[in-house]
Protein backbone atom coordinates (compact mmCIF):
# COMPACT_ATOMS: atom_id res chain seq x y z
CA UNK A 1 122.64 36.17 -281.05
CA UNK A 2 121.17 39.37 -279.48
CA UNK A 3 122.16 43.15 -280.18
CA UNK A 4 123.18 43.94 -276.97
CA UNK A 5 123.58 42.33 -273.84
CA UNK A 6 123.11 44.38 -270.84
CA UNK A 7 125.01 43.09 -267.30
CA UNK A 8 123.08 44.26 -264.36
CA UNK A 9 118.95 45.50 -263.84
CA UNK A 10 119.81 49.08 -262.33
CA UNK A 11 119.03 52.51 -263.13
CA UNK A 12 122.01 52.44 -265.42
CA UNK A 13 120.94 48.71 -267.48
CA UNK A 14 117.38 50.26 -267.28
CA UNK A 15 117.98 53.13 -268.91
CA UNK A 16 120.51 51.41 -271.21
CA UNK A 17 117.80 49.00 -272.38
CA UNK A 18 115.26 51.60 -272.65
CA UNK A 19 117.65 53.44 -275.15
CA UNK A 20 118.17 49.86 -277.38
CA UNK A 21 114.40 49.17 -277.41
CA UNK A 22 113.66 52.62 -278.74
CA UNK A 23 116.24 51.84 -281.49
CA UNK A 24 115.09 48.56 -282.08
CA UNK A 25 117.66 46.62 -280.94
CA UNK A 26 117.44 43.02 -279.56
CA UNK A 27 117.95 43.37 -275.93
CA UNK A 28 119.00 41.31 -272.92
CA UNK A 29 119.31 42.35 -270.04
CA UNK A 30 120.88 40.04 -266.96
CA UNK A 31 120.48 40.78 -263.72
CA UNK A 32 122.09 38.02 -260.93
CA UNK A 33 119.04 39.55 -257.97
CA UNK A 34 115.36 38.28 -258.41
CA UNK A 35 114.75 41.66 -258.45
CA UNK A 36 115.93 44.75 -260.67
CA UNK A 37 116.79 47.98 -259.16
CA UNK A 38 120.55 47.41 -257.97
CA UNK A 39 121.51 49.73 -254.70
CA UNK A 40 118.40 51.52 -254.94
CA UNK A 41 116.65 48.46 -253.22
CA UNK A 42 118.86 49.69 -249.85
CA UNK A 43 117.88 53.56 -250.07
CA UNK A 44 115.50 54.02 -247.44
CA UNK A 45 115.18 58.31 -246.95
CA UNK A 46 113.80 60.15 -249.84
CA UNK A 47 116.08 60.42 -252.97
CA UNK A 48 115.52 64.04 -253.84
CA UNK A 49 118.42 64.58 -255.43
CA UNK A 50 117.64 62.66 -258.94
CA UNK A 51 117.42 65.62 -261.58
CA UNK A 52 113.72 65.73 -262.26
CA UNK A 53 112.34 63.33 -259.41
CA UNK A 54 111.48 62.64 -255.76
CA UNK A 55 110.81 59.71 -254.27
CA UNK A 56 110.10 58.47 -251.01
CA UNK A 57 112.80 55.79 -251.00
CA UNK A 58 114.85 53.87 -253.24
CA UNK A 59 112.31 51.27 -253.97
CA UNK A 60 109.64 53.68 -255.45
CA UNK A 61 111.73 55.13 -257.72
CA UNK A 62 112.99 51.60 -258.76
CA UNK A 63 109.49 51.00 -259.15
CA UNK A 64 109.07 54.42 -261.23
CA UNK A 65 111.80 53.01 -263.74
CA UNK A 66 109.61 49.56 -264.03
CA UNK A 67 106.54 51.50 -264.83
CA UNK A 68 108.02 53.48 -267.63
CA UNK A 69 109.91 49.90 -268.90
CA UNK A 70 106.55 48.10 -268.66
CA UNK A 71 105.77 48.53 -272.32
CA UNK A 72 109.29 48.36 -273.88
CA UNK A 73 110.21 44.98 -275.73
CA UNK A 74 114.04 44.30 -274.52
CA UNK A 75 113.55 40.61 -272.88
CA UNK A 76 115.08 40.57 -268.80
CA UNK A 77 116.58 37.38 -267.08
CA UNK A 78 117.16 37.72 -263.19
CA UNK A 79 118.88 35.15 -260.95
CA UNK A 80 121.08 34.75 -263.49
CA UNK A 81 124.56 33.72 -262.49
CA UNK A 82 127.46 35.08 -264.95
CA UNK A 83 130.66 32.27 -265.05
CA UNK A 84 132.65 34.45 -267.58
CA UNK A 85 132.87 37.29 -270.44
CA UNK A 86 135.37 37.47 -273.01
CA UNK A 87 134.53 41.30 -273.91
CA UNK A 88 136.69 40.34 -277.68
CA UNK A 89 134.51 37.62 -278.65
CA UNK A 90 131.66 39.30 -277.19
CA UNK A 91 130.20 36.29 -275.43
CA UNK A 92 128.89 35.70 -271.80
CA UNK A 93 128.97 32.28 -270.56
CA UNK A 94 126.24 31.71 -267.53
CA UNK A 95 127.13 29.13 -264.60
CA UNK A 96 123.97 26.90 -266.08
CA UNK A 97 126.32 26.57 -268.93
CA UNK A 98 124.58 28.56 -271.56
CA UNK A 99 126.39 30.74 -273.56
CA UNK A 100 124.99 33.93 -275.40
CA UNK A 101 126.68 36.55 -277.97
CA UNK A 102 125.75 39.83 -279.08
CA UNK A 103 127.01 42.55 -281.12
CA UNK A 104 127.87 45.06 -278.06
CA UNK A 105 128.03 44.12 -274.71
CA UNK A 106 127.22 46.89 -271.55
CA UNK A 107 128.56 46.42 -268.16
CA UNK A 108 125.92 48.22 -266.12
CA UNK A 109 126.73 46.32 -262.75
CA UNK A 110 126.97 49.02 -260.35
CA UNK A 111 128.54 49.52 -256.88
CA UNK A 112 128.72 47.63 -253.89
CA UNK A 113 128.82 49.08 -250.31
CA UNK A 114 132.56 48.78 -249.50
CA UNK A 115 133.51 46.86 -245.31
CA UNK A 116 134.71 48.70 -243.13
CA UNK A 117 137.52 45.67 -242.74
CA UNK A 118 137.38 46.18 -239.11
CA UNK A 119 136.85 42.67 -237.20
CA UNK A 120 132.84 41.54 -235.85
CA UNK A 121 131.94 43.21 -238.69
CA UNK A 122 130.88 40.12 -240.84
CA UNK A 123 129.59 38.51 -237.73
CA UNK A 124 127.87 41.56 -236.56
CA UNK A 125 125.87 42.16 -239.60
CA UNK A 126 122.36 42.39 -239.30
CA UNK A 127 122.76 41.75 -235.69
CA UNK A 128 123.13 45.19 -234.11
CA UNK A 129 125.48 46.51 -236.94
CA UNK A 130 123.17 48.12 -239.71
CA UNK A 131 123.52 49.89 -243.01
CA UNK A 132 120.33 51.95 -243.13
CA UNK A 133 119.40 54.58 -239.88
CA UNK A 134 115.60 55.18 -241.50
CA UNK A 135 114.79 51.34 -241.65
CA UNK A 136 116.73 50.02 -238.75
CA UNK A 137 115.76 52.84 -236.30
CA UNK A 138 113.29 51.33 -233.93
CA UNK A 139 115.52 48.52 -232.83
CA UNK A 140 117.89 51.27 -231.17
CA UNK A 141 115.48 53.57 -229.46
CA UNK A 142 116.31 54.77 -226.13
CA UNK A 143 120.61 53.29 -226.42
CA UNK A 144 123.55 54.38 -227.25
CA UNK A 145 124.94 54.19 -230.53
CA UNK A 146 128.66 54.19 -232.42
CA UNK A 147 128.29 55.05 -235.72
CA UNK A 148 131.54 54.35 -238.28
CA UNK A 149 131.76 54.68 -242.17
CA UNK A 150 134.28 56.55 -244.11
CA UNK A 151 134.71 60.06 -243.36
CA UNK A 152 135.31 61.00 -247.07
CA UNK A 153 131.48 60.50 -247.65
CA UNK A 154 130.20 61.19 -244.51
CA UNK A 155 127.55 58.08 -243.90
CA UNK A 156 128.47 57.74 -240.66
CA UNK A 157 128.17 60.95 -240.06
CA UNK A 158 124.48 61.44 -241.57
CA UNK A 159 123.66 58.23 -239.66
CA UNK A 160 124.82 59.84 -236.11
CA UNK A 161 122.71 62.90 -237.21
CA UNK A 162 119.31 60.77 -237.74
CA UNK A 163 119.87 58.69 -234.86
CA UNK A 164 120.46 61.89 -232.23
CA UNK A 165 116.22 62.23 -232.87
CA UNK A 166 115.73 59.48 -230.71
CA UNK A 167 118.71 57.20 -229.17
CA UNK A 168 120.68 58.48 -226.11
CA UNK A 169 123.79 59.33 -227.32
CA UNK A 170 125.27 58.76 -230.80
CA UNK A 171 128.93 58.91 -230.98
CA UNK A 172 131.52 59.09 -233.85
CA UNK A 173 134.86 57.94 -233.66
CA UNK A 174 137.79 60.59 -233.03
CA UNK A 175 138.23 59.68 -236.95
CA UNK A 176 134.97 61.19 -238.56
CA UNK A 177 136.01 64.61 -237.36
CA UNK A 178 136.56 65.91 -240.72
CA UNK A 179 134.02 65.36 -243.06
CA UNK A 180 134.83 65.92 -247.10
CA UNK A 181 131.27 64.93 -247.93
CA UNK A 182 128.29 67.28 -248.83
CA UNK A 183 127.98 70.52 -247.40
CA UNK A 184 124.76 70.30 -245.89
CA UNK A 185 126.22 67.62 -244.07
CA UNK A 186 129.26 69.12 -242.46
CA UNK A 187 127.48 72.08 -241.47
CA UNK A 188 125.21 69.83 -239.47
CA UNK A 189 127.62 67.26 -237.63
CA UNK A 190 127.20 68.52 -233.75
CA UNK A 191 125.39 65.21 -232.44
């Protein structure tokens, strides 16, 4: 039986198992990837908006997180595969059939990029349709480009914006014409 059980190798489980191992807690932390960092593995422009840090991408700051973990003493499983939790028993039952219990139990798994639910999409992925402008940029050099996300956050928006530097003509559906996102971002959506 553990302390605390930590769901998901993030910033959030990170810093969550940083915290128990300071206070001496027996720690596990799952994580169902082979590798820990959660979303920031798919953040490919500098992340300068993390209160006290800049990084290059989403992969050095994971990387930052590892260094200062590197010497803590909470114990990390990765492809681990979760079957079930019963959060009033406190016990997590893995798809190998192992079960483990702890005293407290943190769900630290994250968020998932949401579909667009429009059809091609699933068949389109990684075939033309792309989440990230900064990695995928040289495949679209010198065509035209649609760019769709959901106006509330502007993605497609900031995509449009870093693809005008060097495809034809980025275009935005009718639809993206409002933008609630930041306000650097509105203030910069002529493509």
């Amino acid at each position: 039986m553990h302390d605390v059980l930590i769901i998901g190798a993030g910033p959030a489980g990170l810093s969550a198992a940083c915290w128990c191992d300071e206070l001496g807690l027996d720690t596990l932390v799952l994580e169902q990837n082979s590798e820990v960092g959660g979303q920031l593995l798919s953040v490919y422009n500098p992340i300068e908006n993390y209160l006290g840090v800049s990084a290059a991408n989403g992969r050095e700051l994971r990387d930052r997180f590892l260094d200062q973990t590197r010497n803590a003493e909470f114990d990390l499983w990765t492809n681990v595969e979760i079957a079930s939790i019963d959060l009033r028993s406190h016990r997590v039952q893995l798809r190998s059939g192992e079960e483990l219990k702890a005293i407290s139990i943190i769900i630290a798994t994250g968020t998932r990029r949401r579909s667009l639910g429009i059809p091609g999409e699933s068949e389109f992925a990684g075939r033309g349709m792309i989440e990230s402008a900064t990695r995928d940029r040289d495949f679209f050099v010198a065509n035209d480009s649609l760019h769709a996300g959901f106006p509330k956050h502007c993605d497609a928006m900031v995509r449009a914006q870093s693809f005008g530097e060097f495809t034809t003509r980025p275009k935005l559906p009718a639809a993206m014409d409002h933008c609630n996102g930041r306000a650097y971002f509105g203030q910069q959506q002529s493509v």
